[in-house]
N, C-alpha and C. Protein backbone atom coordinates (compact mmCIF):
# COMPACT_ATOMS: atom_id res chain seq x y z
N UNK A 1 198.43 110.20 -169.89
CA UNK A 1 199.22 111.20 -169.19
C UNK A 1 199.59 112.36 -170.11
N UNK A 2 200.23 111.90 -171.60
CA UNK A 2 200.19 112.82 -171.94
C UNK A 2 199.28 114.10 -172.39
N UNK A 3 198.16 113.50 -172.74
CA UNK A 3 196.70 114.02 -172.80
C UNK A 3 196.58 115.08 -171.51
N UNK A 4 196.72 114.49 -170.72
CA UNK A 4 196.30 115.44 -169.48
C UNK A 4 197.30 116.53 -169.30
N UNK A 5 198.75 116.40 -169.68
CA UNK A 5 199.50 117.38 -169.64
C UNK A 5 199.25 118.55 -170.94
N UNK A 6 198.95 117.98 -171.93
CA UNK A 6 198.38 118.61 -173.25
C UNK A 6 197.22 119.61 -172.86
N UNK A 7 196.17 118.95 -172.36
CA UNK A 7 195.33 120.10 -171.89
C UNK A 7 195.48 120.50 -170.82
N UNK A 8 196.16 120.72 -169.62
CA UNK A 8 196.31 121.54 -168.87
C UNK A 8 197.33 123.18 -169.28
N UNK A 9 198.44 122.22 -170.41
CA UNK A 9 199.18 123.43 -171.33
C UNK A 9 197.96 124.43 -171.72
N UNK A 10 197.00 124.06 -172.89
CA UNK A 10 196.26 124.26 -173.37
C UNK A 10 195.63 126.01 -172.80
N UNK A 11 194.75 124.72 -171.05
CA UNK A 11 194.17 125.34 -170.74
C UNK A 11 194.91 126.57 -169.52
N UNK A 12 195.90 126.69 -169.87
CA UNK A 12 197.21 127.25 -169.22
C UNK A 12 197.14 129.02 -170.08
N UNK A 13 197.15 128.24 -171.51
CA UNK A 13 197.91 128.80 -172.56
C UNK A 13 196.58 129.96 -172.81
N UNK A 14 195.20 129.64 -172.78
CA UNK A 14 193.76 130.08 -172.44
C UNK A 14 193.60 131.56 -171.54
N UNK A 15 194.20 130.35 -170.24
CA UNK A 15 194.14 131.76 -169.18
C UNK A 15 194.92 132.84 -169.60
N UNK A 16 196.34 133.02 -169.59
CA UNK A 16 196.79 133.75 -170.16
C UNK A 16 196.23 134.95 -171.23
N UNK A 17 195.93 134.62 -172.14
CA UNK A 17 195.76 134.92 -173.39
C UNK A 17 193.98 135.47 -172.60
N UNK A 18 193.07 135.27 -172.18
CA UNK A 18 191.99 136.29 -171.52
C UNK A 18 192.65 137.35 -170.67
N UNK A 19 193.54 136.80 -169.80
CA UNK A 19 193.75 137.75 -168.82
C UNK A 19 194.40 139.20 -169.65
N UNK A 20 195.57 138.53 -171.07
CA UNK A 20 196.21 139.74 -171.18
C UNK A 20 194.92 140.52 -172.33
N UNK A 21 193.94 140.03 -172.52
CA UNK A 21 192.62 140.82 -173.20
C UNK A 21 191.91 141.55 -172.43
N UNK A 22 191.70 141.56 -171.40
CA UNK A 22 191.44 142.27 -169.70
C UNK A 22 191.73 143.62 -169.37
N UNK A 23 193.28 143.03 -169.52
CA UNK A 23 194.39 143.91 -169.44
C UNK A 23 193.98 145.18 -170.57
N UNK A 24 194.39 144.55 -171.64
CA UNK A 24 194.37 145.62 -173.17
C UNK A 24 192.92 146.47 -172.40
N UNK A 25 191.75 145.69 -172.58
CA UNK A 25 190.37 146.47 -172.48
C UNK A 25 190.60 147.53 -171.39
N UNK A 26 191.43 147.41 -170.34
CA UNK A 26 190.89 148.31 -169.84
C UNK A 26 191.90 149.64 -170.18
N UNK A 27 192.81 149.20 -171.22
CA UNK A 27 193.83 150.80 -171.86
C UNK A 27 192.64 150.91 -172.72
N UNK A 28 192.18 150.40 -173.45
CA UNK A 28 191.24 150.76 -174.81
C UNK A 28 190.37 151.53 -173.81
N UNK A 29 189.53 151.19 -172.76
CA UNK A 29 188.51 152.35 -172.12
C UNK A 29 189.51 152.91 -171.63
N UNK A 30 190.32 153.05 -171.42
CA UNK A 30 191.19 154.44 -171.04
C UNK A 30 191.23 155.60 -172.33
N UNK A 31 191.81 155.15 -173.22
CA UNK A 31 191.93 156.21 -174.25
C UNK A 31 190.58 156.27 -175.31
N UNK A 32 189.86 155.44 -175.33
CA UNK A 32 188.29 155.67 -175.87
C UNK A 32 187.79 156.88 -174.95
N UNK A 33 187.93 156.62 -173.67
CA UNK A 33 187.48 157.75 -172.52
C UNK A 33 187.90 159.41 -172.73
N UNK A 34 189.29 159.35 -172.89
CA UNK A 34 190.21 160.23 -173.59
C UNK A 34 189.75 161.03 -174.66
N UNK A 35 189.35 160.19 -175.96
CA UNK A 35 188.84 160.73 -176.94
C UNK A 35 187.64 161.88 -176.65
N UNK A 36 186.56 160.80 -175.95
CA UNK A 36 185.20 161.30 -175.97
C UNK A 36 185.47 162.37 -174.60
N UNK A 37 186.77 162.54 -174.20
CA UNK A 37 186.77 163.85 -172.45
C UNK A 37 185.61 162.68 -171.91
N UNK A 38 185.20 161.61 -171.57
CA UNK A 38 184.42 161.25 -170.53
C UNK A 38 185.40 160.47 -169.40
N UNK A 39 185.51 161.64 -168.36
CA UNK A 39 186.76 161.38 -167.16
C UNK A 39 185.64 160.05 -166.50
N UNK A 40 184.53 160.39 -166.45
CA UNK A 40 183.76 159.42 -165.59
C UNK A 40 183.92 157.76 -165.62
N UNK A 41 184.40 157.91 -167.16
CA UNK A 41 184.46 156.35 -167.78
C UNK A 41 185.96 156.02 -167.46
N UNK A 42 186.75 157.10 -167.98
CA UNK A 42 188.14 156.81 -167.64
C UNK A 42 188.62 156.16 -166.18
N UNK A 43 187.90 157.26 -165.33
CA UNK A 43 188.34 157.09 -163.74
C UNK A 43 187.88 155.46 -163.57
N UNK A 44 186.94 154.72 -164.88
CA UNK A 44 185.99 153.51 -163.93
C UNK A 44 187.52 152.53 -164.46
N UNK A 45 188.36 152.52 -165.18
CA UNK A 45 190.27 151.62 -165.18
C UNK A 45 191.07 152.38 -164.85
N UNK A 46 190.58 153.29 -164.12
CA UNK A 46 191.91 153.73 -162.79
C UNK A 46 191.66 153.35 -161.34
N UNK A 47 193.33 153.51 -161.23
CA UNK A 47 193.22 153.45 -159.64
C UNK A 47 192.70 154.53 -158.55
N UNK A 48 192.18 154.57 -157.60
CA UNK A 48 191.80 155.68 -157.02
C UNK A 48 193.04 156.82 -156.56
N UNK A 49 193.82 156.27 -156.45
CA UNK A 49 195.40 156.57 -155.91
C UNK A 49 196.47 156.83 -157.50
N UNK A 50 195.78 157.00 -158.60
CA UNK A 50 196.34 156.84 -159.94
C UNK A 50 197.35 157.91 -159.90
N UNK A 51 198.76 157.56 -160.49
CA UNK A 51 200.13 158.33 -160.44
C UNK A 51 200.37 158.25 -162.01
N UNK A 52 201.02 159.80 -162.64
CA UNK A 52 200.91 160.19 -164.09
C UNK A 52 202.16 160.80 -163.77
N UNK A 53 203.05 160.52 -164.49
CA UNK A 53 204.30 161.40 -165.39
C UNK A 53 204.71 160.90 -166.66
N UNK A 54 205.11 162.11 -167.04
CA UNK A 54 205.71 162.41 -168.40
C UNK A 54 206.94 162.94 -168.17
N UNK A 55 207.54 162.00 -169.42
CA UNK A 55 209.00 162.54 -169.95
C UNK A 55 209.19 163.14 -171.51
N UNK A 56 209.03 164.07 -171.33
CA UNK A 56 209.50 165.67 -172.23
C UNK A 56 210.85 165.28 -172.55
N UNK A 57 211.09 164.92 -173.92
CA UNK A 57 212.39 164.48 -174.66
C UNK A 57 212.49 165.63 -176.05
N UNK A 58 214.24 166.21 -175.58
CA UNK A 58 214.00 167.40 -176.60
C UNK A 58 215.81 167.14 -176.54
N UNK A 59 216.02 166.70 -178.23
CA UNK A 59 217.48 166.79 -178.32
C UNK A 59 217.97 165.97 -177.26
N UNK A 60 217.71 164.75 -176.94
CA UNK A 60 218.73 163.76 -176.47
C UNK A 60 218.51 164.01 -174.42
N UNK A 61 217.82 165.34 -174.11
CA UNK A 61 217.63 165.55 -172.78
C UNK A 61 216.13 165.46 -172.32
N UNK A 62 216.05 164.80 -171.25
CA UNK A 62 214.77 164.41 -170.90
C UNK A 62 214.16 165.60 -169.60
N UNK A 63 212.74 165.55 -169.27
CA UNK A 63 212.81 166.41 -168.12
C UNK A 63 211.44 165.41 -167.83
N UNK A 64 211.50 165.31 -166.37
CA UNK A 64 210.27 164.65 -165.97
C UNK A 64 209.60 164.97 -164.99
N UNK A 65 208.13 165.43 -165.55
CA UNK A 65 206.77 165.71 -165.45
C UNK A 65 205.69 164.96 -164.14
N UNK A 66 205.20 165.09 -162.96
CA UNK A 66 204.44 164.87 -162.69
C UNK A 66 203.08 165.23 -162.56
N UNK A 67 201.98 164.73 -162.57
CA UNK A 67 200.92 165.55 -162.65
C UNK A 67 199.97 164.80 -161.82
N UNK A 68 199.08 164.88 -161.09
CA UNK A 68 198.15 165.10 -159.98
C UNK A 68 196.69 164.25 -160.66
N UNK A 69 196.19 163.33 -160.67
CA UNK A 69 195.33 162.90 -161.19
C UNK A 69 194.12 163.76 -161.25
N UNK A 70 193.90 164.43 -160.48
CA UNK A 70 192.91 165.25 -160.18
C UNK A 70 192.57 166.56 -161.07
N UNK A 71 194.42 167.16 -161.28
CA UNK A 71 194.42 167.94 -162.67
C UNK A 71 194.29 167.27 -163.66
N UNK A 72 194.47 165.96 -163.98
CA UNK A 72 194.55 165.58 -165.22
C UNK A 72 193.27 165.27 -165.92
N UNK A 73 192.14 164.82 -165.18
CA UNK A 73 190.74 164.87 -165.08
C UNK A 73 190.58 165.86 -165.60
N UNK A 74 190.36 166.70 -164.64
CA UNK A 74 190.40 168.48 -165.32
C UNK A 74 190.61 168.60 -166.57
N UNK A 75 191.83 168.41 -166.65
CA UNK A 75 192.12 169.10 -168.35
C UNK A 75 191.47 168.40 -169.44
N UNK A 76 191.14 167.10 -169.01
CA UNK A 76 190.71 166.12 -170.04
C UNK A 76 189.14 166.64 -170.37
N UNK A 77 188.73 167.12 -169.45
CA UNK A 77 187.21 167.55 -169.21
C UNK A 77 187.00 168.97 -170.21
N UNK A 78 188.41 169.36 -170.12
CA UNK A 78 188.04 171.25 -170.42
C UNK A 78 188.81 171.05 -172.05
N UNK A 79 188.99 170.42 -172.52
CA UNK A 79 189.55 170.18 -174.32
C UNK A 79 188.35 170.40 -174.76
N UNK A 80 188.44 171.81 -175.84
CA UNK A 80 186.99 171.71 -176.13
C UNK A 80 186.26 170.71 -177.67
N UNK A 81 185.15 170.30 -177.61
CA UNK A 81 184.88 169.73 -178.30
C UNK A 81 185.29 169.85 -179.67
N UNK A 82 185.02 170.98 -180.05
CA UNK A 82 186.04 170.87 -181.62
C UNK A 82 187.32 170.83 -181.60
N UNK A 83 187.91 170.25 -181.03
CA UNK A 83 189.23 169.58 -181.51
C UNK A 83 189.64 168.26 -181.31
N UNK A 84 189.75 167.79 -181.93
CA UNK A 84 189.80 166.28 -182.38
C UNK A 84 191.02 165.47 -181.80
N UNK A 85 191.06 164.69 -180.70
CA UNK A 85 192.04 164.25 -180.13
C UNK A 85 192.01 162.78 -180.45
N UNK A 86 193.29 162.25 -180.47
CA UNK A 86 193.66 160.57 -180.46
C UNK A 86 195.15 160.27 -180.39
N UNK A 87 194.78 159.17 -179.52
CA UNK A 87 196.28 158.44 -179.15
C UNK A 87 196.01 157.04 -179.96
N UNK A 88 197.10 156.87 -180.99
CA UNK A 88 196.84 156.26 -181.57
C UNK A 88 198.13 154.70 -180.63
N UNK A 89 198.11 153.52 -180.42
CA UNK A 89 198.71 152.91 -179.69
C UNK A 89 199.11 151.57 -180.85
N UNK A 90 200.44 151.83 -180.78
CA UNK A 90 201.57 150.72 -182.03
C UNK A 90 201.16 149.35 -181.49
N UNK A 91 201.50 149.40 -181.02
CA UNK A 91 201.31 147.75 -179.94
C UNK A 91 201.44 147.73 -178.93
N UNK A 92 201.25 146.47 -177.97
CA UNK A 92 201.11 146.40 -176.90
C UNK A 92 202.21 145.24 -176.53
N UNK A 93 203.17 145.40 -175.46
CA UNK A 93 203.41 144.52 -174.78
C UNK A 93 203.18 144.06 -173.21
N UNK A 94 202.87 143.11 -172.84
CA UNK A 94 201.74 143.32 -172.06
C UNK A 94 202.40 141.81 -171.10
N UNK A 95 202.99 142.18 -170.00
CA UNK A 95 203.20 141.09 -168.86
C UNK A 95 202.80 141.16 -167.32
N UNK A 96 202.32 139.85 -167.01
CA UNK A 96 201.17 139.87 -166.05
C UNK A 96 202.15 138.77 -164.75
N UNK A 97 202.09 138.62 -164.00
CA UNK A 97 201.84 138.37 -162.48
C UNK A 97 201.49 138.31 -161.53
N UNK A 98 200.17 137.43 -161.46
CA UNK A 98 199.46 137.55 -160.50
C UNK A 98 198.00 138.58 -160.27
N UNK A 99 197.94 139.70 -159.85
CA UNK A 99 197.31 140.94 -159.54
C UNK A 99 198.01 141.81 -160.49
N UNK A 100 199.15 141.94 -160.59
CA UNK A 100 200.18 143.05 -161.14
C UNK A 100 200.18 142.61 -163.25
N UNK A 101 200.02 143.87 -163.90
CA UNK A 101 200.68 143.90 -165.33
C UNK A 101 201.40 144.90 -165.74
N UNK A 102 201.68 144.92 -166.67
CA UNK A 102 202.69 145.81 -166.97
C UNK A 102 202.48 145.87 -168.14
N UNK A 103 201.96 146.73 -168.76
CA UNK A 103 201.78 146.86 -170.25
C UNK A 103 203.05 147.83 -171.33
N UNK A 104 203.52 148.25 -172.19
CA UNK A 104 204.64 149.03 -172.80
C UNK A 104 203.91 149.43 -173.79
N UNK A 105 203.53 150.11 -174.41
CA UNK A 105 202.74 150.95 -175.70
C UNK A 105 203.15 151.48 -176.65
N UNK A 106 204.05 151.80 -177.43
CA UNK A 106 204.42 152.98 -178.10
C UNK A 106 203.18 153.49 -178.76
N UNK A 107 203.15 154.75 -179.05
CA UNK A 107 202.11 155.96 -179.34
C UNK A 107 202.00 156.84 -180.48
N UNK A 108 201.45 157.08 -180.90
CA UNK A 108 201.47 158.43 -181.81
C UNK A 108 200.15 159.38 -181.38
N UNK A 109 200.21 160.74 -180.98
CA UNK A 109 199.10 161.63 -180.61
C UNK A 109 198.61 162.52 -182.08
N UNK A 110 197.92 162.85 -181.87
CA UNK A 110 197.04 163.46 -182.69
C UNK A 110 195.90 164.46 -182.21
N UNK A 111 195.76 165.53 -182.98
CA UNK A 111 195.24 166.64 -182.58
C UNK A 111 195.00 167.46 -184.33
N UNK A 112 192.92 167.67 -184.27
CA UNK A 112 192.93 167.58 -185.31
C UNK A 112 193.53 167.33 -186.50
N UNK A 113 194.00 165.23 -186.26
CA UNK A 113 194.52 165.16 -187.73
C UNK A 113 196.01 165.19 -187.97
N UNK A 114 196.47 165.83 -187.13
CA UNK A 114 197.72 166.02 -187.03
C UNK A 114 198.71 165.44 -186.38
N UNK A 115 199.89 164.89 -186.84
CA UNK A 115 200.85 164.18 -185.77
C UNK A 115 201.31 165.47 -184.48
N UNK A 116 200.99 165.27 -183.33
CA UNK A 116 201.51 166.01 -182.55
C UNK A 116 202.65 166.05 -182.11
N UNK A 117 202.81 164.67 -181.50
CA UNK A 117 204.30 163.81 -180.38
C UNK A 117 203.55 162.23 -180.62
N UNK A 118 204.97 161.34 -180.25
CA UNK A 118 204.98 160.22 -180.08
C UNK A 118 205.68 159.89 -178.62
N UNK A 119 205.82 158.52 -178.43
CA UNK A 119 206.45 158.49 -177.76
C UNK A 119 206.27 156.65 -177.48
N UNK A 120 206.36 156.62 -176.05
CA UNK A 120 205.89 155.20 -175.26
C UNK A 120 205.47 155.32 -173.83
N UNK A 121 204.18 154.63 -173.89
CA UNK A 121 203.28 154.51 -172.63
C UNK A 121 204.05 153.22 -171.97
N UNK A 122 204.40 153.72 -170.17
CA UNK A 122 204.40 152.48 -169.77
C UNK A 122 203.54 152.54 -168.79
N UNK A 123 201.87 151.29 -168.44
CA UNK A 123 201.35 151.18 -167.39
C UNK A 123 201.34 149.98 -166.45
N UNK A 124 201.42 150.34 -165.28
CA UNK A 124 201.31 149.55 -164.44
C UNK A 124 199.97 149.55 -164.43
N UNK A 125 198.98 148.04 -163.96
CA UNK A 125 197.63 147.91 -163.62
C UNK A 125 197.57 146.51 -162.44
N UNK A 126 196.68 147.05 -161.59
CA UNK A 126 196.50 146.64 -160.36
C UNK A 126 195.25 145.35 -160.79
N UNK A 127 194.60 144.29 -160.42
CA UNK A 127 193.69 144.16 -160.32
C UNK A 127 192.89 143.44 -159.48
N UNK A 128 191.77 144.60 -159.26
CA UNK A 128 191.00 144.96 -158.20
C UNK A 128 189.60 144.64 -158.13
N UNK A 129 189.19 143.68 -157.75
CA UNK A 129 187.48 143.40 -157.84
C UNK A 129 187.13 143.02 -158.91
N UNK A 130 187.95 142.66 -159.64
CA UNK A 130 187.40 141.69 -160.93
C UNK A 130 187.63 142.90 -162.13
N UNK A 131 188.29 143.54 -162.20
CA UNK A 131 188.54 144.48 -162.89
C UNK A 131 190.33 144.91 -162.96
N UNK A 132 191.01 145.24 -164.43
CA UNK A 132 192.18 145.72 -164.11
C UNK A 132 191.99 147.39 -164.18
N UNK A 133 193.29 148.13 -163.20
CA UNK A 133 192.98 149.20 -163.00
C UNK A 133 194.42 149.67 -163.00
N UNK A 134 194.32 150.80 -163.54
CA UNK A 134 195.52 151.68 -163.94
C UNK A 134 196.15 152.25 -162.71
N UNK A 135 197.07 151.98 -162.12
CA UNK A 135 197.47 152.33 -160.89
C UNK A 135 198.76 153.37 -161.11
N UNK A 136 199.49 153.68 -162.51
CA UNK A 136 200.70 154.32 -162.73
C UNK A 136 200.61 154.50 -164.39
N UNK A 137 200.97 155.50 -164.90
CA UNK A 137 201.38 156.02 -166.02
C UNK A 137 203.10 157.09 -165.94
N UNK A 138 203.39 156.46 -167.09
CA UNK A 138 204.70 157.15 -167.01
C UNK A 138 204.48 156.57 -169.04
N UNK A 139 205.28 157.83 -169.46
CA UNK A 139 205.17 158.49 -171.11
C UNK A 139 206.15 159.16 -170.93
N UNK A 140 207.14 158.61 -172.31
CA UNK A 140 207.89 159.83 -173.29
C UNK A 140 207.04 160.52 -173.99
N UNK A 141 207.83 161.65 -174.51
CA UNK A 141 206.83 162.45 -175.60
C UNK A 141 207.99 163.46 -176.05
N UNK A 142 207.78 163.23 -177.37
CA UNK A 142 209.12 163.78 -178.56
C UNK A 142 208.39 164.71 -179.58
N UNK A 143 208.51 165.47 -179.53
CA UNK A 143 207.68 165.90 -180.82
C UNK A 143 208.73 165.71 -182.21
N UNK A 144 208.24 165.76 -183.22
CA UNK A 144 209.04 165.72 -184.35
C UNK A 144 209.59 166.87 -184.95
């Protein structure tokens, strides 16, 4: 008996631990996508219905940002190649339920080389057809 409770922990402890690797992969093709402007790859760990805001933190006051997935494509598309973009991501905390995760990020951006803003990513991800998918973004962003 105890054996059998041992590996069902085990194989408990297994699932978990793939699912929240799932999870991560599909932020890593999010901001790999990012890097290279390929919206095509990006859009393939989003939701079709994908919701983006930002919170603009300046001196202790926040202002918050929505933006239109459709522009955000856009802009990602029109960064021109010589300039060197990256979101660099601290860690991940990453909790799951079912269909639903919730990942927490903190960040550092970069732009040729340079610290731009930091902040913290929080995403919600849906998952959909055997795939997780970015269904919500919401970001601070502080510059220094």
């Amino acid at each position: 008996m105890k054996k059998a409770a041992l590996l069902l922990l085990i194989l408990g402890v297994q699932s978990i631990c793939a699912q929240e690797s799932e999870v991560k992969k599909s932020i890593q093709t999010f901001f790999e996508a990012l890097q290279t402007r390929d919206t095509t790859k990006m859009q393939s760990v989003c939701y079709k219905h994908l919701i983006l805001e930002s919170i603009e933190e300046h001196r202790g006051q926040g202002r918050l940002d929505f933006e239109a997935a459709s522009e955000f494509y856009r802009q990602i598309a029109r960064i021109p190649e010589d300039k060197a973009i990256e979101e660099r991501l601290l860690s991940y905390k990453i909790q799951i339920d079912g269909t639903l995760a919730h990942v927490w990020a903190p960040y550092e951006f970069y732009i040729d080389g340079k610290l731009s803003h930091s902040g913290v990513n929080s995403f919600q991800l849906f998952y959909d057809e055997g795939i997780w998918k970015i269904v919500y973004i919401i970001d601070t962003r502080r510059k220094k």
